[in-house]
C-alpha atoms as a PDB file:
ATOM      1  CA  UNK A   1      41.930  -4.379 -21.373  1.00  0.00           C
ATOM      2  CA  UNK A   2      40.662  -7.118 -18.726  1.00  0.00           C
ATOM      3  CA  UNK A   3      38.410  -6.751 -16.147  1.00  0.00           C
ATOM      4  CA  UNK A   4      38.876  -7.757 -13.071  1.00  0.00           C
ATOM      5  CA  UNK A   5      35.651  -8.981 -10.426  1.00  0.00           C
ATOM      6  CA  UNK A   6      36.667  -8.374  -6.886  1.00  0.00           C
ATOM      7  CA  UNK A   7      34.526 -10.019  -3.969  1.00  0.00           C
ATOM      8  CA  UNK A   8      35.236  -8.773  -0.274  1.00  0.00           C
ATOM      9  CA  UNK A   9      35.822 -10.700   3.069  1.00  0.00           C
ATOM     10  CA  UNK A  10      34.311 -10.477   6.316  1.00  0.00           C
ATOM     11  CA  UNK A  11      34.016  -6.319   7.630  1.00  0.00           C
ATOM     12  CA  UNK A  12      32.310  -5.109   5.014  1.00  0.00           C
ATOM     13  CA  UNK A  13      28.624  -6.461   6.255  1.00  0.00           C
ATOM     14  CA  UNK A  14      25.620  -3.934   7.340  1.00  0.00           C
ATOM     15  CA  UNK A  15      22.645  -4.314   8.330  1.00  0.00           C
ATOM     16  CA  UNK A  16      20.578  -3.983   5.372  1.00  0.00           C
ATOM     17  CA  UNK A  17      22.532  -5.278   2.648  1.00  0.00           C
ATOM     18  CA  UNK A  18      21.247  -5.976  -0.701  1.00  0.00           C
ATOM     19  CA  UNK A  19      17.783  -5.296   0.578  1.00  0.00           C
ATOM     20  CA  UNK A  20      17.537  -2.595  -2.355  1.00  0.00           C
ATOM     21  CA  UNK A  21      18.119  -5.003  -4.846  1.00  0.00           C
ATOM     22  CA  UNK A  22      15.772  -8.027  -3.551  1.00  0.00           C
ATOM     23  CA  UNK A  23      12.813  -5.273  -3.592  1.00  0.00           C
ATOM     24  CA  UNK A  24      14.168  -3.574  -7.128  1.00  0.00           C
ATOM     25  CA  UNK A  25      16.004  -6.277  -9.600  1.00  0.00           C
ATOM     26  CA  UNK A  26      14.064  -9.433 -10.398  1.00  0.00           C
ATOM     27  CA  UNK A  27      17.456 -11.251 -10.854  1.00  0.00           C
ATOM     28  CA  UNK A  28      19.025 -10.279  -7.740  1.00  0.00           C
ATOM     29  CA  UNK A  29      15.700 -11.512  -6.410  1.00  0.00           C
ATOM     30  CA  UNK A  30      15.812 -14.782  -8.011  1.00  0.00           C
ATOM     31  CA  UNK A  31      19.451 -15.575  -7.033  1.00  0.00           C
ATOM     32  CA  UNK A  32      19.141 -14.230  -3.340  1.00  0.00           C
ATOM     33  CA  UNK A  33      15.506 -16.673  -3.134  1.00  0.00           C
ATOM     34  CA  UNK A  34      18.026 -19.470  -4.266  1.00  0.00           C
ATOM     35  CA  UNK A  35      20.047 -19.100  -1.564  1.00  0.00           C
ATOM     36  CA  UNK A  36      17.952 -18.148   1.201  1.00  0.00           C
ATOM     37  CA  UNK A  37      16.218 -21.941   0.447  1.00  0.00           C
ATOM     38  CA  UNK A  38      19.351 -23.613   0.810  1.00  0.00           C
ATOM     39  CA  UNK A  39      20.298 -22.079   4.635  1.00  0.00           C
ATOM     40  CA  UNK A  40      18.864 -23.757   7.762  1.00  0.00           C
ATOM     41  CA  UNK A  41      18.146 -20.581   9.106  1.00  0.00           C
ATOM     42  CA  UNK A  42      16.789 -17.112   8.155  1.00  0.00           C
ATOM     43  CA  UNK A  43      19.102 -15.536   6.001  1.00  0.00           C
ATOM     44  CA  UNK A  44      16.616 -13.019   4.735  1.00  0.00           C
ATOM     45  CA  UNK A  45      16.062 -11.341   8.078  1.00  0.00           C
ATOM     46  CA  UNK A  46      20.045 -11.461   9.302  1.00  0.00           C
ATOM     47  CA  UNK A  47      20.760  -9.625   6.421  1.00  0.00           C
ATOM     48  CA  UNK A  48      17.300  -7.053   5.545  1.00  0.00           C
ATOM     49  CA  UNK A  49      16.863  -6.232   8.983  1.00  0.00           C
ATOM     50  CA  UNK A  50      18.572  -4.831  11.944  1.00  0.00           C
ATOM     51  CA  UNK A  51      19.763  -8.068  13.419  1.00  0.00           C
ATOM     52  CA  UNK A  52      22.953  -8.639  15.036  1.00  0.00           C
ATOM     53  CA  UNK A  53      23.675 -12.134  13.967  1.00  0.00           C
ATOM     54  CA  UNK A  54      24.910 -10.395  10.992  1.00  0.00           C
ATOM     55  CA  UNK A  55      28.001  -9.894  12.596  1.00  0.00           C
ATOM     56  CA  UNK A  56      28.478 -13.336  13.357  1.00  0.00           C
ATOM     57  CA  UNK A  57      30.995 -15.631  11.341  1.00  0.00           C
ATOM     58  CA  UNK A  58      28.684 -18.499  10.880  1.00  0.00           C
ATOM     59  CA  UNK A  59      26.230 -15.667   9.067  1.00  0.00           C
ATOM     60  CA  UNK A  60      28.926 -12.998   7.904  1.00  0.00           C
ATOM     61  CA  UNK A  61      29.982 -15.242   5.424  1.00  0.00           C
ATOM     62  CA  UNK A  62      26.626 -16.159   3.919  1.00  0.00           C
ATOM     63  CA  UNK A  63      25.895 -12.677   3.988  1.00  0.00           C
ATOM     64  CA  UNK A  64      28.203 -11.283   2.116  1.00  0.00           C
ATOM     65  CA  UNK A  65      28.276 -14.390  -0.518  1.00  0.00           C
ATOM     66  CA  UNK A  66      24.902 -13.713  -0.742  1.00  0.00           C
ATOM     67  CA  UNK A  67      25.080 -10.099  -1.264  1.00  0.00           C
ATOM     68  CA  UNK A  68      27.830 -10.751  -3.859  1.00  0.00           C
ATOM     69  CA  UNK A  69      26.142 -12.541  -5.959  1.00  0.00           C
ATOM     70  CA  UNK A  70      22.949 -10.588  -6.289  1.00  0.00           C
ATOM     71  CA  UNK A  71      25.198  -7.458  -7.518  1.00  0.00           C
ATOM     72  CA  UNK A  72      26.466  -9.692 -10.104  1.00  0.00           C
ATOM     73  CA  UNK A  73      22.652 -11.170 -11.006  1.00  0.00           C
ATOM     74  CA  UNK A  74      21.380  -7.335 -10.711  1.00  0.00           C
ATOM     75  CA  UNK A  75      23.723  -5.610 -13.047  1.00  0.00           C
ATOM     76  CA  UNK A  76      24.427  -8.470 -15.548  1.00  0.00           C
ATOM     77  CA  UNK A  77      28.597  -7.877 -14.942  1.00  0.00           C
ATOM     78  CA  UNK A  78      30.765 -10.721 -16.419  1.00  0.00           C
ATOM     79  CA  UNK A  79      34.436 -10.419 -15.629  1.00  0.00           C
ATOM     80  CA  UNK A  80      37.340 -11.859 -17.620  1.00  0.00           C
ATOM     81  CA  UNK A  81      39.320 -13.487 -14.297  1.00  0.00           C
ATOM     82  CA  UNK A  82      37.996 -13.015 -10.659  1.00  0.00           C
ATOM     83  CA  UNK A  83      39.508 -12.778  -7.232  1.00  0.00           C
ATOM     84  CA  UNK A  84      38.032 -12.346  -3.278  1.00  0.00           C
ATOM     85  CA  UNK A  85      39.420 -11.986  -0.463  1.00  0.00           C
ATOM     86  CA  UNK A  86      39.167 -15.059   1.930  1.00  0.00           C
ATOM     87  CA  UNK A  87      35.337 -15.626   2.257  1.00  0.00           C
ATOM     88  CA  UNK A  88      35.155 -13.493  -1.186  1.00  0.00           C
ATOM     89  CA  UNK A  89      36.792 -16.442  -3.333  1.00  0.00           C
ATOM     90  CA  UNK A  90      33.763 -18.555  -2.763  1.00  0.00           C
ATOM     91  CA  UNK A  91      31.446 -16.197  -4.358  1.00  0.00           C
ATOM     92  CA  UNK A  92      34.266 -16.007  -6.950  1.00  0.00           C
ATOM     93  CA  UNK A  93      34.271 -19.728  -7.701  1.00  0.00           C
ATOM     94  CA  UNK A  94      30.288 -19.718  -8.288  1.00  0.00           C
ATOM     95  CA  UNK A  95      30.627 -16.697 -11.096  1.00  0.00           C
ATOM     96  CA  UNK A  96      34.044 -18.530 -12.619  1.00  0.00           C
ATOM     97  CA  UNK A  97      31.563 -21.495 -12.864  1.00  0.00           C
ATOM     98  CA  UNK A  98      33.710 -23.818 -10.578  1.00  0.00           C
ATOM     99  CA  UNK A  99      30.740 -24.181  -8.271  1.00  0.00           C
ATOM    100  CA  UNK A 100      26.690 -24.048  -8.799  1.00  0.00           C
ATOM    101  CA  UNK A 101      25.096 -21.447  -6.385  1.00  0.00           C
ATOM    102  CA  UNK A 102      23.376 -24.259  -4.472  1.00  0.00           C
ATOM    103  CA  UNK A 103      26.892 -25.986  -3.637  1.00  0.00           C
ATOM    104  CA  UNK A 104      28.243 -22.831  -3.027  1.00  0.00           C
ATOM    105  CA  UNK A 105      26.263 -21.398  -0.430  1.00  0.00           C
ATOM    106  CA  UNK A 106      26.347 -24.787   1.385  1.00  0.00           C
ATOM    107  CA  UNK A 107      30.293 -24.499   1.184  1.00  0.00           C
ATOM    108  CA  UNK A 108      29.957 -20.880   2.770  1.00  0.00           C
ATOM    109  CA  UNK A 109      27.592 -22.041   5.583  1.00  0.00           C
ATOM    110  CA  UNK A 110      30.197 -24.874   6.630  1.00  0.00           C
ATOM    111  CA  UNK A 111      32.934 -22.593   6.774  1.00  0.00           C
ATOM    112  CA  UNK A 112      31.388 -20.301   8.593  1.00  0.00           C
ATOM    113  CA  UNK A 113      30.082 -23.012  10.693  1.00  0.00           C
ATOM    114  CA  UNK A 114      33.491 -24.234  11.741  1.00  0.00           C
ATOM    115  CA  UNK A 115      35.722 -20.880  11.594  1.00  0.00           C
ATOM    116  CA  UNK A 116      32.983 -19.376  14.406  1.00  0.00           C
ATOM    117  CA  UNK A 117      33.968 -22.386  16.904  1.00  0.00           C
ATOM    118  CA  UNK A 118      37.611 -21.452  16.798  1.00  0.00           C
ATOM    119  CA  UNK A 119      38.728 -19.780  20.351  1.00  0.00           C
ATOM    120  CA  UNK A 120      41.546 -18.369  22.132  1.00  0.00           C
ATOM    121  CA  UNK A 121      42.668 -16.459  19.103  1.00  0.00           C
ATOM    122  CA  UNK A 122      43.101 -12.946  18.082  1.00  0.00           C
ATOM    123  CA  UNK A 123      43.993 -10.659  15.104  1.00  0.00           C
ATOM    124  CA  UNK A 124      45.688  -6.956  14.461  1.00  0.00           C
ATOM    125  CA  UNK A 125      45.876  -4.471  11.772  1.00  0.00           C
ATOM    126  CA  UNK A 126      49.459  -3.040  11.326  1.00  0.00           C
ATOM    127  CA  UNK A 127      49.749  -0.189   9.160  1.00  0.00           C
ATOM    128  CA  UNK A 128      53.031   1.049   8.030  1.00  0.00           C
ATOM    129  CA  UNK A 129      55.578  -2.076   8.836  1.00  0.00           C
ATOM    130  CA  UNK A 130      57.896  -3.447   6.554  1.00  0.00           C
ATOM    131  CA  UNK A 131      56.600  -7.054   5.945  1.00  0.00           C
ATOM    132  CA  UNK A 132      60.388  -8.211   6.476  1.00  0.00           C
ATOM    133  CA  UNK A 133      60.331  -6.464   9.709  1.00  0.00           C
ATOM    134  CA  UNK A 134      57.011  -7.878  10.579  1.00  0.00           C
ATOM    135  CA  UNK A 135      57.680 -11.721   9.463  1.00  0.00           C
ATOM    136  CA  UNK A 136      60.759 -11.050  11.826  1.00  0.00           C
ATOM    137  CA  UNK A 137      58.919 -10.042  15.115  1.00  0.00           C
ATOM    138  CA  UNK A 138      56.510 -13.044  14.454  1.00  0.00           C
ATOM    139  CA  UNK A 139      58.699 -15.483  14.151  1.00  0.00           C
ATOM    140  CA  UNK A 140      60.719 -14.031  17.063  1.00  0.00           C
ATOM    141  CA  UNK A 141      57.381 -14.120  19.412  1.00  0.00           C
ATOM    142  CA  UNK A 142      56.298 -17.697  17.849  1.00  0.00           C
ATOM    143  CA  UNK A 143      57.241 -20.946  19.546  1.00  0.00           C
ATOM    144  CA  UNK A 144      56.249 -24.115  18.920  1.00  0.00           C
ATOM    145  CA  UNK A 145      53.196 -24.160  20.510  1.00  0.00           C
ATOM    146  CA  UNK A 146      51.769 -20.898  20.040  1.00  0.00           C
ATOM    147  CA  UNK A 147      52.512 -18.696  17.366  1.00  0.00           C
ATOM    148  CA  UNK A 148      51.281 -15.309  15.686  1.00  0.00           C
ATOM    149  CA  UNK A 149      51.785 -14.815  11.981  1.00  0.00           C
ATOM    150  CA  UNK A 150      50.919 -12.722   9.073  1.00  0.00           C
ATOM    151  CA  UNK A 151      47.254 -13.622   7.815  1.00  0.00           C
ATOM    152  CA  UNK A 152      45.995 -10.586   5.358  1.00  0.00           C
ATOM    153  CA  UNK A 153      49.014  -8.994   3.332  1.00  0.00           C
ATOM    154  CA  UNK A 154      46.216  -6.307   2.326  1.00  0.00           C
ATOM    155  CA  UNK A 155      48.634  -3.338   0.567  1.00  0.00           C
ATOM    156  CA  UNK A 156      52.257  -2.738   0.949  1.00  0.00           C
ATOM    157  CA  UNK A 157      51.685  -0.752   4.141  1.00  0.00           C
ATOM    158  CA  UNK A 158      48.775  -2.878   5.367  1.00  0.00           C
ATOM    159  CA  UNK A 159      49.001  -6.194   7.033  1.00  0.00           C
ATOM    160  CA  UNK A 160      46.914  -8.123   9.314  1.00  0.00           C
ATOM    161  CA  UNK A 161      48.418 -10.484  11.733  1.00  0.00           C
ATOM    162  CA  UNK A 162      46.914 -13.432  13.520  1.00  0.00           C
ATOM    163  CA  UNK A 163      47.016 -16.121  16.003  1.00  0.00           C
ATOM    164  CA  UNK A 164      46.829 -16.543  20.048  1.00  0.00           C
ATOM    165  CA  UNK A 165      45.395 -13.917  21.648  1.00  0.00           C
ATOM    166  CA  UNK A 166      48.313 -13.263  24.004  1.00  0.00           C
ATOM    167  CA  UNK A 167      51.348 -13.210  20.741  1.00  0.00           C
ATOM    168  CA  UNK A 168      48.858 -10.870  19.026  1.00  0.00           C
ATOM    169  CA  UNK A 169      48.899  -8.466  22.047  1.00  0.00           C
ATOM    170  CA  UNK A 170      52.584  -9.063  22.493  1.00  0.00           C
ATOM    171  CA  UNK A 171      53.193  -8.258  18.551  1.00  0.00           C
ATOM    172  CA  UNK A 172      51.038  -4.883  19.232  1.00  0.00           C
ATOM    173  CA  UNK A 173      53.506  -4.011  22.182  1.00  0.00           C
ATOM    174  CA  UNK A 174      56.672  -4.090  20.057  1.00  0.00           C
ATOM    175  CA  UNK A 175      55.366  -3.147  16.788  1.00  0.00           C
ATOM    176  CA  UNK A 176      55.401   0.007  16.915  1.00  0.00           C
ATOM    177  CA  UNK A 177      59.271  -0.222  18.097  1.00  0.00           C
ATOM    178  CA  UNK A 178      60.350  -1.935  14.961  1.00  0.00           C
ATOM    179  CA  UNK A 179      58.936   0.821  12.766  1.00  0.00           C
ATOM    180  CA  UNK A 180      54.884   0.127  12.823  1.00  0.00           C
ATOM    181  CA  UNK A 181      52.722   3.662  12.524  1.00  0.00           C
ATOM    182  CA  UNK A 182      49.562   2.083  14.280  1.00  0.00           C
ATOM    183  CA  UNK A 183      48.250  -1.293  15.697  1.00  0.00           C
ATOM    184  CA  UNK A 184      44.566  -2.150  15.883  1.00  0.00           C
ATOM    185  CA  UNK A 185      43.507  -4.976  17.510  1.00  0.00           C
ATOM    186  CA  UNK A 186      40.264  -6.482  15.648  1.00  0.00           C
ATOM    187  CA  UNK A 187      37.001  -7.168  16.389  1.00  0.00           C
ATOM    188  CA  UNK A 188      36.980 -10.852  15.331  1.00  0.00           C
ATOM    189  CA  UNK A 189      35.513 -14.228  16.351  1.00  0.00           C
ATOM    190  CA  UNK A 190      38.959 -15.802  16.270  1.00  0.00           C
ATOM    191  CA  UNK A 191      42.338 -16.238  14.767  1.00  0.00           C
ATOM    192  CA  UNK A 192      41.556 -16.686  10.981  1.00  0.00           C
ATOM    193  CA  UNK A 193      44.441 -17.903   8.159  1.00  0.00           C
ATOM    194  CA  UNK A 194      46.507 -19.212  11.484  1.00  0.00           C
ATOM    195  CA  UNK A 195      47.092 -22.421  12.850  1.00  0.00           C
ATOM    196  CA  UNK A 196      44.287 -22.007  15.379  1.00  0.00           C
ATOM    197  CA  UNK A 197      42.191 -22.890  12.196  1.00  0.00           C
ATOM    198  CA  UNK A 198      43.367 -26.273  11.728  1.00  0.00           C
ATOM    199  CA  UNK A 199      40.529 -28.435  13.079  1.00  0.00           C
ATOM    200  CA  UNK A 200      38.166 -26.187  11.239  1.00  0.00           C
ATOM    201  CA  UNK A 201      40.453 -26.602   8.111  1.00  0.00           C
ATOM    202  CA  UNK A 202      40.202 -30.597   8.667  1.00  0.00           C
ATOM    203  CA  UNK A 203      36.908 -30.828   8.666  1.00  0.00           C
ATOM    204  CA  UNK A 204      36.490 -28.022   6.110  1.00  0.00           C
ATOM    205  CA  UNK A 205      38.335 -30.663   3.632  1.00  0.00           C
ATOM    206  CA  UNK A 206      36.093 -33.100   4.290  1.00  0.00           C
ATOM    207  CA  UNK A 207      33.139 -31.968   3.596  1.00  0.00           C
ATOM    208  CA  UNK A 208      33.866 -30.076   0.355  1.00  0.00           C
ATOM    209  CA  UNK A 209      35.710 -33.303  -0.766  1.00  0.00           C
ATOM    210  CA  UNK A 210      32.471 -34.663  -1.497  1.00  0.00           C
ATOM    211  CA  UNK A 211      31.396 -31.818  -3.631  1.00  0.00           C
ATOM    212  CA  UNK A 212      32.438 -31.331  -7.557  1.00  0.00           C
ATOM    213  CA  UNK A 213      34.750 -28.342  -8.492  1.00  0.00           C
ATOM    214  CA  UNK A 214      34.305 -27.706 -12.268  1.00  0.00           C
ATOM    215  CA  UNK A 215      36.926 -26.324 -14.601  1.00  0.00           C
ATOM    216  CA  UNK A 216      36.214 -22.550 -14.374  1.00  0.00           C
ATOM    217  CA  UNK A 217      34.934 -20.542 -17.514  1.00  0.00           C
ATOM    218  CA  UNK A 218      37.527 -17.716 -16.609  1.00  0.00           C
ATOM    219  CA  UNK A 219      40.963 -17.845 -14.050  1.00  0.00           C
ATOM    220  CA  UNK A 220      40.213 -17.547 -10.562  1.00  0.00           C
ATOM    221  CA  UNK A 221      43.313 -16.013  -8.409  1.00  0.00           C
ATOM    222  CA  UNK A 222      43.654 -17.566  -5.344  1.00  0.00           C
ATOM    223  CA  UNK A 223      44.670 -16.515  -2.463  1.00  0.00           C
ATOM    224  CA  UNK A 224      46.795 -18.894  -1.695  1.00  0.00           C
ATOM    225  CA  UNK A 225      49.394 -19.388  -4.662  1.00  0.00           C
ATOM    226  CA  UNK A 226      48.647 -15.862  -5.834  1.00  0.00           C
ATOM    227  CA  UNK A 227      48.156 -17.195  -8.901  1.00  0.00           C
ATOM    228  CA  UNK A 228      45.502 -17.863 -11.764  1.00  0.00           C
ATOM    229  CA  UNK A 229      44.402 -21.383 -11.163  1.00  0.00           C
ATOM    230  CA  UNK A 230      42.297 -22.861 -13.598  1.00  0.00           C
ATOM    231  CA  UNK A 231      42.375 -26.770 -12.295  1.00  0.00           C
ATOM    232  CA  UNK A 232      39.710 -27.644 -10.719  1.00  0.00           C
ATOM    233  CA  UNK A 233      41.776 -30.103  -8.238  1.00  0.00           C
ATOM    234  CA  UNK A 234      44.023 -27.300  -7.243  1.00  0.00           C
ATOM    235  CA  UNK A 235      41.445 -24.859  -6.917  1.00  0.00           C
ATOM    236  CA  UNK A 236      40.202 -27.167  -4.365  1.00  0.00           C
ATOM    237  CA  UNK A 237      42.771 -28.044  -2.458  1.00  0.00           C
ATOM    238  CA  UNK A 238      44.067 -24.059  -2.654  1.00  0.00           C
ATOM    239  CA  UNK A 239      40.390 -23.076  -1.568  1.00  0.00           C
ATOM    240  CA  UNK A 240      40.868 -25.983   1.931  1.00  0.00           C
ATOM    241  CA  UNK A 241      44.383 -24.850   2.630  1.00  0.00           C
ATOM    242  CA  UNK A 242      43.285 -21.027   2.469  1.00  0.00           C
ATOM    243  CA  UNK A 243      42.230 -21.606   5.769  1.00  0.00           C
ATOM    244  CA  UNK A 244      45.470 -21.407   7.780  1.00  0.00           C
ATOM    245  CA  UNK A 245      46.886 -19.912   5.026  1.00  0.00           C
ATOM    246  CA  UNK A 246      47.553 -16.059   4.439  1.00  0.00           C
ATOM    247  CA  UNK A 247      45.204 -14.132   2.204  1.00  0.00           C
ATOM    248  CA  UNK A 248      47.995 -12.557  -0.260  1.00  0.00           C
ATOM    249  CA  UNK A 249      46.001  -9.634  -1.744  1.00  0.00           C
ATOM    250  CA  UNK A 250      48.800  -7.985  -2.891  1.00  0.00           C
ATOM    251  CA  UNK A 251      50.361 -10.298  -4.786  1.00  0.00           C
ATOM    252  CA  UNK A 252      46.994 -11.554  -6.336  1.00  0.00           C
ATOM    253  CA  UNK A 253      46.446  -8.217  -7.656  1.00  0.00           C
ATOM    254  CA  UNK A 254      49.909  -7.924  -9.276  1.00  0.00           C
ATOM    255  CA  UNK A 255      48.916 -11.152 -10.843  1.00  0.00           C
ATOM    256  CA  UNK A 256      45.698  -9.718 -12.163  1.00  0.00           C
ATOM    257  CA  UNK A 257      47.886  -7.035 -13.544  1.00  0.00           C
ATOM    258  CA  UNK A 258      50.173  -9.009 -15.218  1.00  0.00           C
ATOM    259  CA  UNK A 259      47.765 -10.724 -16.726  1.00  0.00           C
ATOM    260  CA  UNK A 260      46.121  -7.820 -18.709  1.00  0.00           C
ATOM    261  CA  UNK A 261      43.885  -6.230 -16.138  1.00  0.00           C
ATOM    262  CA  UNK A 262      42.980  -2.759 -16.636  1.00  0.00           C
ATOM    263  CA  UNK A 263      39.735  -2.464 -14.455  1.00  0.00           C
ATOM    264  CA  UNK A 264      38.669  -3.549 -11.517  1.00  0.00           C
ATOM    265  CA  UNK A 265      34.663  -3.825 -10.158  1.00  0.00           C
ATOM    266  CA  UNK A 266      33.852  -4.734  -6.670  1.00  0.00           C
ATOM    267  CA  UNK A 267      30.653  -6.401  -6.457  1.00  0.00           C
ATOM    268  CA  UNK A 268      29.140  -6.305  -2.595  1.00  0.00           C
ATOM    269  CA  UNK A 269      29.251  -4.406   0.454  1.00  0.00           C
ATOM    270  CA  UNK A 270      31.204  -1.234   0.623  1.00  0.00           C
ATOM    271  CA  UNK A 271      34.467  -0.656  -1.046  1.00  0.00           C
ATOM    272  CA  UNK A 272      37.611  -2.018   0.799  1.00  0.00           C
ATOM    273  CA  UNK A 273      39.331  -3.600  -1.766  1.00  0.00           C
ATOM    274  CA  UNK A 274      38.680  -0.680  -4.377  1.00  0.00           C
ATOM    275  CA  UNK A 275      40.796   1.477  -1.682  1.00  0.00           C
ATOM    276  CA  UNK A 276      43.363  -1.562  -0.939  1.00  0.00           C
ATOM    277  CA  UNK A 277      44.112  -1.962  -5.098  1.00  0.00           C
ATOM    278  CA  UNK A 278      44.496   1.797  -5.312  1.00  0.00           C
ATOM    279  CA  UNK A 279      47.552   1.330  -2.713  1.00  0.00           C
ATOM    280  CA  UNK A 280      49.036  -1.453  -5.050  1.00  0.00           C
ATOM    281  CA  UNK A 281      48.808  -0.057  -8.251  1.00  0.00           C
ATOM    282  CA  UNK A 282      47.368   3.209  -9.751  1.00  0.00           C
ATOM    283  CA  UNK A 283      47.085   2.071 -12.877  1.00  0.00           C
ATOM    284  CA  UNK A 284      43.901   0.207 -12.127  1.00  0.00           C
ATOM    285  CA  UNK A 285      40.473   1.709 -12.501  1.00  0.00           C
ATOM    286  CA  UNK A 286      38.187   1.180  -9.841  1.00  0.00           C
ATOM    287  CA  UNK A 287      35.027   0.651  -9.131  1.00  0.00           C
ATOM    288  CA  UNK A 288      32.318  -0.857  -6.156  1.00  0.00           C
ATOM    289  CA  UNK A 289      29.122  -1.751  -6.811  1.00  0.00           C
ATOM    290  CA  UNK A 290      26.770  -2.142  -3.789  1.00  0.00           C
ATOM    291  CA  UNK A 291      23.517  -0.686  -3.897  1.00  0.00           C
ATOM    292  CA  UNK A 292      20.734  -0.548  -6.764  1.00  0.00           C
ATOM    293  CA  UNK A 293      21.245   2.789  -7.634  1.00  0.00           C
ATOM    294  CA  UNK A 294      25.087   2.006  -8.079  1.00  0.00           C
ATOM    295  CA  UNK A 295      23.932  -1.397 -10.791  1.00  0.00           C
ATOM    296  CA  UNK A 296      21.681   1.738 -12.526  1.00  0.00           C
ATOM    297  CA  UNK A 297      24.922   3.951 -12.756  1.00  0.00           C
ATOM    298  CA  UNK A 298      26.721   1.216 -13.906  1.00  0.00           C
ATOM    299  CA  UNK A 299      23.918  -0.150 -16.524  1.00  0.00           C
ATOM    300  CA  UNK A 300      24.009   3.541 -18.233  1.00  0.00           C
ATOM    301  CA  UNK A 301      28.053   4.390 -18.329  1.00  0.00           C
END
């Protein structure tokens, strides 16, 4: 049986995070120090203390990379294939060995850098739609100009959609006429996995195009294709084009299953994805790691 290494997106952040295991595991310690030094601003403090930059993209992200990867350190986990969601497959890409944690962090800070600068854009939560339905009302609403589309296919009866502000309000109007049980608009800095991401996306590619991607030590499953990747090339290009692209959760975790996984261990903040894999498939064990007393619980199973 395989195991699995999940690594959330943006939403799962607190203030506080991975404080625990800075003061408590020498190797969280040590891999948290190494990123801190390569951040132009304080990391540390965003994340220990009750700061509300936390909540801001350009910090979210190297938050919760950050916090990721000191679970890992802390509890000595290795995984036999990985996948996160959005921001969580950079995180991935360091532990699958595709990335050092120095190039890595840098890569987090620039996308968080650009996605933050993205405006006019807006994002929903629709629980309960068919996805057919849903693709249908989007496309319906869309023009050539401005459009609203599916971004996070979280769990059969989850979906977040995304894109101008005024489509995503229009979308939440009808939704709920073509079968939706609720609509929530989010609290989000702007329209991410849409087109409104495209500048960021351009520049995105050109900064990471500088950077080496290594052949990974165990399959990554992108978001993107859905798919276990393990060329370096594509995992590049997959991890650029994520961008606009939708995050298909889902589908990666039908993947995972196909390919042997049994268990699955969320390392980082919280435990969305935990709940999100129990809606896809049962058959899954689960389990989050977030806090030092969690790594101890973990250590002695």
């Amino acid at each position: 049986m395989k195991r699995l290494i999940l690594f959330p997106g943006q939403g799962a952040q607190y203030n506080g995070m991975a404080k625990d295991i800075y003061e408590s595991s020498s190797e969280g310690r040590t891999v948290l120090d190494e990123i801190f030094m390569n951040v132009d601003f304080d990391l540390k403090s965003i994340m220990f203390e009750e700061d509300t930059r936390l909540n801001q993209t350009e910090y979210t992200q190297p938050a919760l990379f950050a916090h990721s990867l000191a679970v890992l350190a802390a509890a000595g986990i290795k995984g036999d294939m990985v996948l996160g969601h959005s921001l969580g497959e950079l995180p991935a890409l360091v532990h699958a060995g595709v990335l050092n944690i120095q190039d890595g962090i840098k890569i987090v800070a620039k996308r968080g850098e650009l996605m933050s600068k993205s405006e006019g854009g807006g994002m929903a939560a629709v629980i309960g739609m068919d996805l057919t339905d849903l693709q249908a009302l989007c496309d319906d609403l869309s023009t050539e100009t401005r459009r609203v589309q599916p971004a996070n296919l979280n769990a059969p009866d989850q979906t977040v959609v995304s894109g101008d502000a005024a489509l995503v309000e229009e979308f939440a109007a009808k939704a709920k006429e073509k079968g939706a049980r609720r609509v929530m608009p989010l609290n989000v800095s702007g329209a991410f996995h849409s087109h409104l991401m495209d500048d960021a996306k351009k520049e995105f590619s050109d900064f990471v195009s500088g950077i080496e991607f290594s052949t990974p030590v165990i399959p990554v499953i992108q978001n993107v294709s859905a798919r276990l990747e393990t060329d370096p090339q594509v995992i590049k290009a997959q991890l650029i084009e994520q961008i606009t692209s939708p995050v298909r959760f889902t589908e990666c975790v039908q993947a995972a299953v196909s390919a042997g996984t049994g268990s699955a261990v969320e390392v980082g903040p919280k435990k969305v994805l935990s709940g999100l894999i129990r809606k896809i498939d049962r058959s899954v064990s689960t389990k989050n790691i977030d806090t030092m007393e969690q790594v101890k619980e973990f250590q002695n199973e």
